[in-house]
Protein backbone atom coordinates (compact mmCIF):
# COMPACT_ATOMS: atom_id res chain seq x y z
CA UNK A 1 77.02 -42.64 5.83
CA UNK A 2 80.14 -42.42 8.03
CA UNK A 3 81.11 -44.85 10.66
CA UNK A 4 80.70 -42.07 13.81
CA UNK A 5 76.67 -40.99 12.05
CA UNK A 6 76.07 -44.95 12.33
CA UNK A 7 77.08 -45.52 15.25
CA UNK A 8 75.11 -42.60 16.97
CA UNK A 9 72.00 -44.07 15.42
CA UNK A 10 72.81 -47.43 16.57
CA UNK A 11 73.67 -45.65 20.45
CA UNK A 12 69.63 -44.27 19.65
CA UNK A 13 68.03 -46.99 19.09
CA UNK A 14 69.64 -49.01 21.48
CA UNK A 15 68.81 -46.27 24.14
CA UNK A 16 65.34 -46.49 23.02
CA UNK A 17 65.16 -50.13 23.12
CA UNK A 18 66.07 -49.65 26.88
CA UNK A 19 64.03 -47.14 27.71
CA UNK A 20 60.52 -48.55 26.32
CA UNK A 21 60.84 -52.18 27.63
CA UNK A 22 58.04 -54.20 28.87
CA UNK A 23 58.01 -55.39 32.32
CA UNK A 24 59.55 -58.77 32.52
CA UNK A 25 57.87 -60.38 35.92
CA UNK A 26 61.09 -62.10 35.96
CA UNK A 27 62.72 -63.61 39.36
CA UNK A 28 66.35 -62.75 40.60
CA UNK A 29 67.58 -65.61 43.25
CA UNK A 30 70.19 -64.51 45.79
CA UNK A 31 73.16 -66.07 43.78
CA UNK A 32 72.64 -62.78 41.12
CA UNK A 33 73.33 -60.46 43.03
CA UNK A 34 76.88 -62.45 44.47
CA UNK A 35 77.20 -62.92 40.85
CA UNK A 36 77.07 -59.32 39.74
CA UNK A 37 79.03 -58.62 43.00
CA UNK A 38 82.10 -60.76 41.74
CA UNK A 39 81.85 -59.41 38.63
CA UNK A 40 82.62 -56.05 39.54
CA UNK A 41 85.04 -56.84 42.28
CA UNK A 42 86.87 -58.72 39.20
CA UNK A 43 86.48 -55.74 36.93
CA UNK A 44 88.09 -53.51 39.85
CA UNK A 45 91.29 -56.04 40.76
CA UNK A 46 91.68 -56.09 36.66
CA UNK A 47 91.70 -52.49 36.14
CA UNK A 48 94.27 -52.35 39.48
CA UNK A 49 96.41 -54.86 37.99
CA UNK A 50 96.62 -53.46 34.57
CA UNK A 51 97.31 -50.31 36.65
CA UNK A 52 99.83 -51.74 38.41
CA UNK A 53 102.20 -53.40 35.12
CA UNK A 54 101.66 -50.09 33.33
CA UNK A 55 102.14 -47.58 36.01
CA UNK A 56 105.68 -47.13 34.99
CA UNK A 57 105.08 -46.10 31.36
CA UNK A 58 101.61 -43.83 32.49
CA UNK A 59 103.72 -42.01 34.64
CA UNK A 60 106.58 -41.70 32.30
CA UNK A 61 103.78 -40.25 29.66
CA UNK A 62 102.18 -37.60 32.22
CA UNK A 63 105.68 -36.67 33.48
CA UNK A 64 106.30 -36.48 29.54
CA UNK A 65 103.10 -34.70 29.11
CA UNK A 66 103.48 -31.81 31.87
CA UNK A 67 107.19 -31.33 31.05
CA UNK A 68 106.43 -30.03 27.46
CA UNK A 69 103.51 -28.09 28.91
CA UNK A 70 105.81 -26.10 31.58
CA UNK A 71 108.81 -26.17 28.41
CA UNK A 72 105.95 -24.54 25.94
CA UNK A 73 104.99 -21.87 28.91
CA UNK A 74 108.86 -20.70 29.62
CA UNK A 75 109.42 -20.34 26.02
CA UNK A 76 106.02 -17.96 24.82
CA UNK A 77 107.03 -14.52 24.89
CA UNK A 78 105.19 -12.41 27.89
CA UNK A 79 102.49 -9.96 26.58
């Protein structure tokens, strides 16, 4: 069994598990929901950040990227 076969099966039943839950009658308090709000505010200023050190080298590597598409374009014959 290859890695990719097991991990669809495991992305399954994991999907199943989700999907065929019992209810949980469980209580949220109001500090949840500013919990899962800084969460996501963190996960945004990260990803900005990370953006932000590396935005040098990921436009270096579309500029890169684009330039060898327009070279390959100018250099195929015309039909």
């Amino acid at each position: 069994m290859t890695i990719g076969r097991m991990l669809t099966i495991l992305g399954l039943v994991a999907l199943l598990q989700m999907l065929f839950t019992p209810p949980a009658h469980a209580y949220l308090d109001p500090g949840t929901g500013s919990y899962i709000f800084q969460l996501l505010l963190a996960a945004f200023v990260g990803i900005a950040f990370v953006i932000k050190v590396f935005w040098a080298r990921i436009k270096g590597f579309f500029a890169n990227l684009f330039a060898r598409d327009k070279a390959h374009r100018e250099q195929a014959p015309d039909d």
